[in-house]
C-alpha atoms as a PDB file:
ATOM      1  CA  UNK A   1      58.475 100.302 104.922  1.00  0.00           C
ATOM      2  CA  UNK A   2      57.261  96.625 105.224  1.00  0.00           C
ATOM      3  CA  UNK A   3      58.875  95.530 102.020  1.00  0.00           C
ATOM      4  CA  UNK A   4      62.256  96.661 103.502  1.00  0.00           C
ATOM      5  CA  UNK A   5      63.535  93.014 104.148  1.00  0.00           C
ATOM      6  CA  UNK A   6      63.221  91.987 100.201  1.00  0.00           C
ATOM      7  CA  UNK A   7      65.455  95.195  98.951  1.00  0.00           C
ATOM      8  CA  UNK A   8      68.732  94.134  97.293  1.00  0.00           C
ATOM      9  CA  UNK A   9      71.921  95.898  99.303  1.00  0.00           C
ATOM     10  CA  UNK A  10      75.859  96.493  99.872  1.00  0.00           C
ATOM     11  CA  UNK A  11      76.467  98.695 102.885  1.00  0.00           C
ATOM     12  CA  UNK A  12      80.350  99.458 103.728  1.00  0.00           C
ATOM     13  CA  UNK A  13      81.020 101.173 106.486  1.00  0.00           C
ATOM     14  CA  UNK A  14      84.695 102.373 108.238  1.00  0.00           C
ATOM     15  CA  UNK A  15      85.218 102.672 111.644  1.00  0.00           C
ATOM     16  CA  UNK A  16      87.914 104.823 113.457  1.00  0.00           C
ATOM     17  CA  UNK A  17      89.164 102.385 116.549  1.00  0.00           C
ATOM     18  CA  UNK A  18      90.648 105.348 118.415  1.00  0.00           C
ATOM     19  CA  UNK A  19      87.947 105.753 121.055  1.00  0.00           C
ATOM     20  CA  UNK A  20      86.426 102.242 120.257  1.00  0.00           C
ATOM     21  CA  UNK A  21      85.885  99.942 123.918  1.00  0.00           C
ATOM     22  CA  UNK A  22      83.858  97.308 122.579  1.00  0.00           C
ATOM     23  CA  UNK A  23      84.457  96.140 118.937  1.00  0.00           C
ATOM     24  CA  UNK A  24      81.148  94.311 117.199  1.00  0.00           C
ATOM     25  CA  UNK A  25      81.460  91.108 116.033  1.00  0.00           C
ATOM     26  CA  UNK A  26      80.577  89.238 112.907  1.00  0.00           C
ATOM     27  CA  UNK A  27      77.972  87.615 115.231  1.00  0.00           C
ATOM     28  CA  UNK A  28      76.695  90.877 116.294  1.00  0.00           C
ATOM     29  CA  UNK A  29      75.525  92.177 113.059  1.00  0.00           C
ATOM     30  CA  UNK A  30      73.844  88.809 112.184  1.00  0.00           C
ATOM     31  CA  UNK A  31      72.038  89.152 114.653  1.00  0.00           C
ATOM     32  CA  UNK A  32      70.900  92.828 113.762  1.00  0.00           C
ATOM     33  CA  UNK A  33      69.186  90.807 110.156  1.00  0.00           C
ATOM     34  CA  UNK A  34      67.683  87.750 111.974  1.00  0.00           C
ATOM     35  CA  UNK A  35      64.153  88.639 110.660  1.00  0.00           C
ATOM     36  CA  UNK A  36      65.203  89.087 106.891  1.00  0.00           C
ATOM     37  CA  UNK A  37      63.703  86.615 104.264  1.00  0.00           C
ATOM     38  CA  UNK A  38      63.873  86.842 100.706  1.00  0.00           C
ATOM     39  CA  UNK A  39      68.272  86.516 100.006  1.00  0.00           C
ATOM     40  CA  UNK A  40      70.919  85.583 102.155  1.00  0.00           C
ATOM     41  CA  UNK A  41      72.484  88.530 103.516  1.00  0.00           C
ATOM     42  CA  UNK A  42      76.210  88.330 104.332  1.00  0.00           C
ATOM     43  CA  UNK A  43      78.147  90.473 106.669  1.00  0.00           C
ATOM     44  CA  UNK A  44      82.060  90.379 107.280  1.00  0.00           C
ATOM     45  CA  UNK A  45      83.682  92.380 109.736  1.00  0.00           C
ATOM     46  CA  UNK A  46      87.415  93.077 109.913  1.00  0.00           C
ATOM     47  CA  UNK A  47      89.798  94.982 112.438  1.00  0.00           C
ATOM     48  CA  UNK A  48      93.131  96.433 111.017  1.00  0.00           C
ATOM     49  CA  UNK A  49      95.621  97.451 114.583  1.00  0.00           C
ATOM     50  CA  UNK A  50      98.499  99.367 112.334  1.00  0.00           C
ATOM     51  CA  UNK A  51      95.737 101.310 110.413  1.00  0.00           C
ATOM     52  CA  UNK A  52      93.411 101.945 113.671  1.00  0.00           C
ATOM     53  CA  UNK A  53      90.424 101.469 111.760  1.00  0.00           C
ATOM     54  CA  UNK A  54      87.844  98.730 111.023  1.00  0.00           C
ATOM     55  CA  UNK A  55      85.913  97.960 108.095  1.00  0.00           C
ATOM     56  CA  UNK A  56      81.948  96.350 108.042  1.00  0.00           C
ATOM     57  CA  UNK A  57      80.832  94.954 104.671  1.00  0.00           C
ATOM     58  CA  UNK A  58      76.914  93.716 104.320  1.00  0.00           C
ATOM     59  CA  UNK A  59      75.271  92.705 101.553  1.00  0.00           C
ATOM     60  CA  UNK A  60      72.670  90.637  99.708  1.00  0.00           C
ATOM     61  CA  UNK A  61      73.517  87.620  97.999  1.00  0.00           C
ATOM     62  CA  UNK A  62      73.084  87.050  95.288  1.00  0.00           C
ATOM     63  CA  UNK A  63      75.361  89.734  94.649  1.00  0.00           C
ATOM     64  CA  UNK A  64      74.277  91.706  92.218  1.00  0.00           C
ATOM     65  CA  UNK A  65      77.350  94.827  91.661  1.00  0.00           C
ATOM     66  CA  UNK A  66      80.236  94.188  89.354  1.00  0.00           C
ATOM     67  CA  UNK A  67      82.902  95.086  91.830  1.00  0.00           C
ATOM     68  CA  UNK A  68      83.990  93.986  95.001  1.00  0.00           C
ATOM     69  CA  UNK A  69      86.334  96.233  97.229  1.00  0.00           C
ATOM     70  CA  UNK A  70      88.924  96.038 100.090  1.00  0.00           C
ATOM     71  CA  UNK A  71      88.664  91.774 100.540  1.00  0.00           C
ATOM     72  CA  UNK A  72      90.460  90.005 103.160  1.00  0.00           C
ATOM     73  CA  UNK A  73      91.305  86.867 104.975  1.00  0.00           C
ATOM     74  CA  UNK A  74      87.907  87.325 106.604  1.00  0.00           C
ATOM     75  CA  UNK A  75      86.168  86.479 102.638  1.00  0.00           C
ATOM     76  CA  UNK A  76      83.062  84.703 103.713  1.00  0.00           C
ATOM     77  CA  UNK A  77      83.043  83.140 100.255  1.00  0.00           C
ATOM     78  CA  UNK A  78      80.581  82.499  97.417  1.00  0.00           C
ATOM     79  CA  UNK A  79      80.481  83.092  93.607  1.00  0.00           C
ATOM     80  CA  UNK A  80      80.338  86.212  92.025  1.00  0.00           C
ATOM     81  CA  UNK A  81      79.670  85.762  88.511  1.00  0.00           C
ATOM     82  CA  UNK A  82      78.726  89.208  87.870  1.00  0.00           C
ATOM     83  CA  UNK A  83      82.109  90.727  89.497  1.00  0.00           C
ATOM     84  CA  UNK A  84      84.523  91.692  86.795  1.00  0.00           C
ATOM     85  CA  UNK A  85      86.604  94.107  89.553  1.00  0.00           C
ATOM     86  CA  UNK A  86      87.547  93.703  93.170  1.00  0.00           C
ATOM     87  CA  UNK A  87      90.402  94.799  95.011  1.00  0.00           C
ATOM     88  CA  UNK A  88      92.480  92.442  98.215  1.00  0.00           C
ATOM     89  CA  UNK A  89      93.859  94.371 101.130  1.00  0.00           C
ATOM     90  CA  UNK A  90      95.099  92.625 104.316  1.00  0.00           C
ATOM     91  CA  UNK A  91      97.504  93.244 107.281  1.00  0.00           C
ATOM     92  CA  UNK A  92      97.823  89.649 107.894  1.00  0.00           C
ATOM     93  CA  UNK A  93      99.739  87.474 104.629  1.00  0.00           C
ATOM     94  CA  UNK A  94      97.379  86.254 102.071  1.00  0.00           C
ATOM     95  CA  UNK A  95      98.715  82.494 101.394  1.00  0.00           C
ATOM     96  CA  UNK A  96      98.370  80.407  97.842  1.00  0.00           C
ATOM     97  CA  UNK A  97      95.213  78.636  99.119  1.00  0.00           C
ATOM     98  CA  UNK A  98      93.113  82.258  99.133  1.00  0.00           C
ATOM     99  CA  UNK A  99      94.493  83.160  95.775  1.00  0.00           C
ATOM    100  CA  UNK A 100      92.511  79.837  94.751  1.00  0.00           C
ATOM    101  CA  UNK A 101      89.353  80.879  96.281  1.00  0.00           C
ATOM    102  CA  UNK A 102      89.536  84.107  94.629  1.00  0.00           C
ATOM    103  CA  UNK A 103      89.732  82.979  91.339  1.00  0.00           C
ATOM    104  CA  UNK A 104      87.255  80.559  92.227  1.00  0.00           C
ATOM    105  CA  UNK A 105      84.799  82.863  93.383  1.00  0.00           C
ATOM    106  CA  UNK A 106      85.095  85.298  90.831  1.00  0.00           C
ATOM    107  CA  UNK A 107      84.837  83.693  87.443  1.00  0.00           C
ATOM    108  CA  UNK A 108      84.696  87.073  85.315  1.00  0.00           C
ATOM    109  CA  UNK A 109      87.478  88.701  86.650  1.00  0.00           C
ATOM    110  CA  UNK A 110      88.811  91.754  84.871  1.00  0.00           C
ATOM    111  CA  UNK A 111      90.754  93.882  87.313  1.00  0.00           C
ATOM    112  CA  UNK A 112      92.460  92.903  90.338  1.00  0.00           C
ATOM    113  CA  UNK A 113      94.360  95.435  92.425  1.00  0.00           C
ATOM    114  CA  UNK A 114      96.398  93.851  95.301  1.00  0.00           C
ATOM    115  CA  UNK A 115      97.613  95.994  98.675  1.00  0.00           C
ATOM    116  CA  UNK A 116      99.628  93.590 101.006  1.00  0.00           C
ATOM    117  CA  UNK A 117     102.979  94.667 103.021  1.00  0.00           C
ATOM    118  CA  UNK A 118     103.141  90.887 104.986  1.00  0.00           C
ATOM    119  CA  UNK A 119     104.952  88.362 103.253  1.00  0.00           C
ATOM    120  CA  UNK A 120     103.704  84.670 103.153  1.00  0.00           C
ATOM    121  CA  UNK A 121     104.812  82.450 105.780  1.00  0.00           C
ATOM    122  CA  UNK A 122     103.357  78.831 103.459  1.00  0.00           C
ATOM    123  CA  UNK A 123     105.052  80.279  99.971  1.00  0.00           C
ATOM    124  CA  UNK A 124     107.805  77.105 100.562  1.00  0.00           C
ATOM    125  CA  UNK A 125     105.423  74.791 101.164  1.00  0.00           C
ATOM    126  CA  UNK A 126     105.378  71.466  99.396  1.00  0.00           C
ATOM    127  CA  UNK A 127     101.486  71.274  99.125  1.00  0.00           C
ATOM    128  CA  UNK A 128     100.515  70.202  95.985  1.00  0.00           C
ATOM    129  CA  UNK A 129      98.099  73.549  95.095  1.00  0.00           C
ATOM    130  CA  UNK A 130      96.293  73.336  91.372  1.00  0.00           C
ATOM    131  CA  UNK A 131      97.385  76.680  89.158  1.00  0.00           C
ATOM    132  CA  UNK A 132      95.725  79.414  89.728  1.00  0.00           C
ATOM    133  CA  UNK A 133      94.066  80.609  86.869  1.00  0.00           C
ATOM    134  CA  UNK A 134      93.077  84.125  85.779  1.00  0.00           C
ATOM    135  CA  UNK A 135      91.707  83.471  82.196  1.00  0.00           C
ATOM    136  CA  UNK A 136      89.930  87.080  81.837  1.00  0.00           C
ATOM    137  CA  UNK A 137      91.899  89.092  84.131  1.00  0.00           C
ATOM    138  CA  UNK A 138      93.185  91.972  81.712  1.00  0.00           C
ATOM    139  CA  UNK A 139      94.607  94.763  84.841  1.00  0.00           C
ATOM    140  CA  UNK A 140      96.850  93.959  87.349  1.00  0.00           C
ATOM    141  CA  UNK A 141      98.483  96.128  89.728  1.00  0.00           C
ATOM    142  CA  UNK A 142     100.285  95.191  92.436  1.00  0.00           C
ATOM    143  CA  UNK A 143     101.352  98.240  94.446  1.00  0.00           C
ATOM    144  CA  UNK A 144     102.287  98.779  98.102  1.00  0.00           C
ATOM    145  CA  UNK A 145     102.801  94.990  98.475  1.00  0.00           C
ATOM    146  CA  UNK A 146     105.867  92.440  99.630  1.00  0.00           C
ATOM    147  CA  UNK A 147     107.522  90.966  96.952  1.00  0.00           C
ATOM    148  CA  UNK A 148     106.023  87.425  97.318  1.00  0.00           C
ATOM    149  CA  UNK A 149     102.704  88.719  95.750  1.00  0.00           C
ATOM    150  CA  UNK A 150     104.621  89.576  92.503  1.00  0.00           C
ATOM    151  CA  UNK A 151     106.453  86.238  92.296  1.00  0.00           C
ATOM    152  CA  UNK A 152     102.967  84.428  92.859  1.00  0.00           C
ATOM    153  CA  UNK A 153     101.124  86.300  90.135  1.00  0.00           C
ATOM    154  CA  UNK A 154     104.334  86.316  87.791  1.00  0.00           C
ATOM    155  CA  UNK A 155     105.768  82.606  87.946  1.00  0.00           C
ATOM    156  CA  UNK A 156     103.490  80.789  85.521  1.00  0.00           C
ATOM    157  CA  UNK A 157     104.090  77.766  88.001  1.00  0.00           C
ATOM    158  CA  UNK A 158     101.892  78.761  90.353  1.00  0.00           C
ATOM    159  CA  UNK A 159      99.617  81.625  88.067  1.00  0.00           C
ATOM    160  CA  UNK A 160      98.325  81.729  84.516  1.00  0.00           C
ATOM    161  CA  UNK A 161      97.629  84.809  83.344  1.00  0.00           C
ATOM    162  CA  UNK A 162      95.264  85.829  80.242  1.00  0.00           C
ATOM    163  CA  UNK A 163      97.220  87.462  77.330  1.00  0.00           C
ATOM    164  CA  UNK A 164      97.218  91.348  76.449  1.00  0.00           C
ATOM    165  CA  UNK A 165      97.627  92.133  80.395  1.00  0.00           C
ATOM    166  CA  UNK A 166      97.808  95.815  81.870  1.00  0.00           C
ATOM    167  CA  UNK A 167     100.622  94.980  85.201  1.00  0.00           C
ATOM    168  CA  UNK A 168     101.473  98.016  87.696  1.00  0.00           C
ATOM    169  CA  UNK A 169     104.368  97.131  89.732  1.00  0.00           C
ATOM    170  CA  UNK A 170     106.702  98.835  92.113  1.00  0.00           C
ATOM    171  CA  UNK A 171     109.900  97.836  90.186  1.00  0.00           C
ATOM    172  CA  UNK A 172     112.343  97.141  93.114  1.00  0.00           C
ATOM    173  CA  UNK A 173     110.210  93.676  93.894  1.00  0.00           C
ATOM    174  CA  UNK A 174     109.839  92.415  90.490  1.00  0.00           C
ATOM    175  CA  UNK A 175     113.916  93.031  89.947  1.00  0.00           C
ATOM    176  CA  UNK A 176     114.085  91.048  93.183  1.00  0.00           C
ATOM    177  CA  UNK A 177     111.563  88.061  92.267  1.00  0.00           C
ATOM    178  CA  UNK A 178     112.800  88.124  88.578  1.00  0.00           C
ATOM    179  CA  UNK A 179     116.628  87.955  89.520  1.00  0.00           C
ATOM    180  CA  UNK A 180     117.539  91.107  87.759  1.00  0.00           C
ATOM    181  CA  UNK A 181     115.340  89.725  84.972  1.00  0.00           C
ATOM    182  CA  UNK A 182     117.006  86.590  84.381  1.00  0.00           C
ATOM    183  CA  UNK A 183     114.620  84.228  86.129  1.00  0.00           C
ATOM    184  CA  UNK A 184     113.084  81.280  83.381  1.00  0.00           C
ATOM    185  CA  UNK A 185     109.634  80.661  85.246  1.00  0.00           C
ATOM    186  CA  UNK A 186     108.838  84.516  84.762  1.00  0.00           C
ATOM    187  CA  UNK A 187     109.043  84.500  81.391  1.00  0.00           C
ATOM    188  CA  UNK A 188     106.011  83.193  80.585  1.00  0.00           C
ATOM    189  CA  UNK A 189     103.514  85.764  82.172  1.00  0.00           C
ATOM    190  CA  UNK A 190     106.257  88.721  81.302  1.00  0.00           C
ATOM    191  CA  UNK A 191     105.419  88.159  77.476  1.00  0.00           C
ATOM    192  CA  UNK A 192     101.766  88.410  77.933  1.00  0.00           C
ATOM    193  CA  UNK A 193     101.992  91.874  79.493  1.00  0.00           C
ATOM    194  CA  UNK A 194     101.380  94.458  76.633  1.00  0.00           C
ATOM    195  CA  UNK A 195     101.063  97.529  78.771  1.00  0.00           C
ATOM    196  CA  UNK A 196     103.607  97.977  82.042  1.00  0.00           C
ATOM    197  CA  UNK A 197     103.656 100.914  84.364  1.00  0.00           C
ATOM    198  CA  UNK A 198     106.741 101.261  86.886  1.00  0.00           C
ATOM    199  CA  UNK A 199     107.896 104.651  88.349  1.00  0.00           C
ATOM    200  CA  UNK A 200     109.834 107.148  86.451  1.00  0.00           C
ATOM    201  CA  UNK A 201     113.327 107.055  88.188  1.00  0.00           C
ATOM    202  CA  UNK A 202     114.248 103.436  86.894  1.00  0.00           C
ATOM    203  CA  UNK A 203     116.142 103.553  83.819  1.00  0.00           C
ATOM    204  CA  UNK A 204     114.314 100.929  80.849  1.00  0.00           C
ATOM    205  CA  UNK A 205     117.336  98.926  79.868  1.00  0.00           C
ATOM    206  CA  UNK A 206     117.454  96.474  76.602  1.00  0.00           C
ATOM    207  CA  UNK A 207     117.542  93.508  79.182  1.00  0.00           C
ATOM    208  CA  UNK A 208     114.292  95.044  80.468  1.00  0.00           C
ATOM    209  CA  UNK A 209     112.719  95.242  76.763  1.00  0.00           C
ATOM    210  CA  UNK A 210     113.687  91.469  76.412  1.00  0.00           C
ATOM    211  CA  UNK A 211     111.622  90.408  79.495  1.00  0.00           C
ATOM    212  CA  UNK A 212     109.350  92.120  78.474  1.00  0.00           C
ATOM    213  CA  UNK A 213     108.708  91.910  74.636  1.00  0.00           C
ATOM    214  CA  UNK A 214     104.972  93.052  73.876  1.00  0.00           C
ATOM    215  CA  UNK A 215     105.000  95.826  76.225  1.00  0.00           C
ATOM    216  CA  UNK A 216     104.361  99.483  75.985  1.00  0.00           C
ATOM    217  CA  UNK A 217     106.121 100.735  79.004  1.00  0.00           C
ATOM    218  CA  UNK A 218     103.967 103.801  81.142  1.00  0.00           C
ATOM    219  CA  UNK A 219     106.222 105.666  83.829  1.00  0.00           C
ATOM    220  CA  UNK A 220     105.075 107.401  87.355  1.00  0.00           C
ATOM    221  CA  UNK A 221     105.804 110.269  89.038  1.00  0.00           C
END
């Protein structure tokens, strides 16, 4: 197959660390490409301890898919106009200045799903960060995460969000971040959410419907 080094790729590959003595590097599978021509071809490795697993990503750039999965810390960067879905998983805190990137790098951005348990450690710091901006982002869920990610995305301080937004949540952060649904600066964002699933068990109360005036609220079992 001579014409092997001009095909267009995305190769994702998991890898159980259980039995693992010597982990590859990002170096390592460079190295495996060195005689490619034709496009760039990016690799990112990653190593999750609590999980026991690892995760290799390779591809061609340009990119040529319209979704992105399972991006970390590790991002090697780019732009992705073609991208309109990509989901952010990390067990290390994503911080405002990746948020940036992200919306940066992906400039047709339709769904985001976020997985994060590890609050930020910089979310107090007086940097002076430009909004992040969203402008076609339409489906949003935030599940599994700490409550920081929900006050990022939510506080139209720090996020703009498009209008006519689809918003998953776990409801016990966004009470927390929203101060029982009195907070000003979450406002904003609330009234452009038109569809909002939370799970089944939490009552909707008229303070609730106030927040959240456009909405069309979808429970979970």
């Amino acid at each position: 197959m001579p014409r092997l080094n001009k095909f267009l790729f995305n190769i994702r590959s998991i890898i159980s660390l259980n039995d693992q003595i010597s982990l590859l590097s990002n170096n390592d599978i460079q190295r495996t490409f060195s005689n490619f021509t034709g496009n760039q071809i990016i690799s990112c490795v990653n190593y999750f301890p609590k999980m026991k697993r690892g995760q290799c990503h390779i591809y061609s750039y340009p990119y040529t898919l319209n979704y992105y999965h399972n991006i970390t810390n590790n991002f090697p960067g780019g732009l992705f106009k073609r991208v309109r879905e990509i989901s952010l998983y990390d067990e290390h805190p994503f911080e405002y200045e990746f948020f940036i990137e992200i919306a940066q790098a992906f400039p047709s951005l339709r769904k985001l799903s976020l997985s994060n348990r590890k609050g930020q450690k910089l979310k107090n710091s007086k940097m002076n960060y430009p909004l992040i901006e969203y402008p076609h982002l339409n489906d949003l869920e935030l599940i599994d995460i700490h409550k920081d990610y929900v006050e990022l995305f939510l506080d139209n301080t720090k996020t703009l969000l498009s209008d006519n937004l689809c918003l998953s949540v776990e409801y016990r952060p966004l009470r927390k971040v929203t101060n029982n649904l009195k907070k000003d600066t979450m406002r904003f964002n609330c009234a452009k959410v038109v569809q909002l699933m939370i799970p089944a068990k939490f009552k909707i109360s008229q303070r609730f419907k106030a927040y959240f005036p456009h909405v069309k609220i979808s429970q979970f079992y």
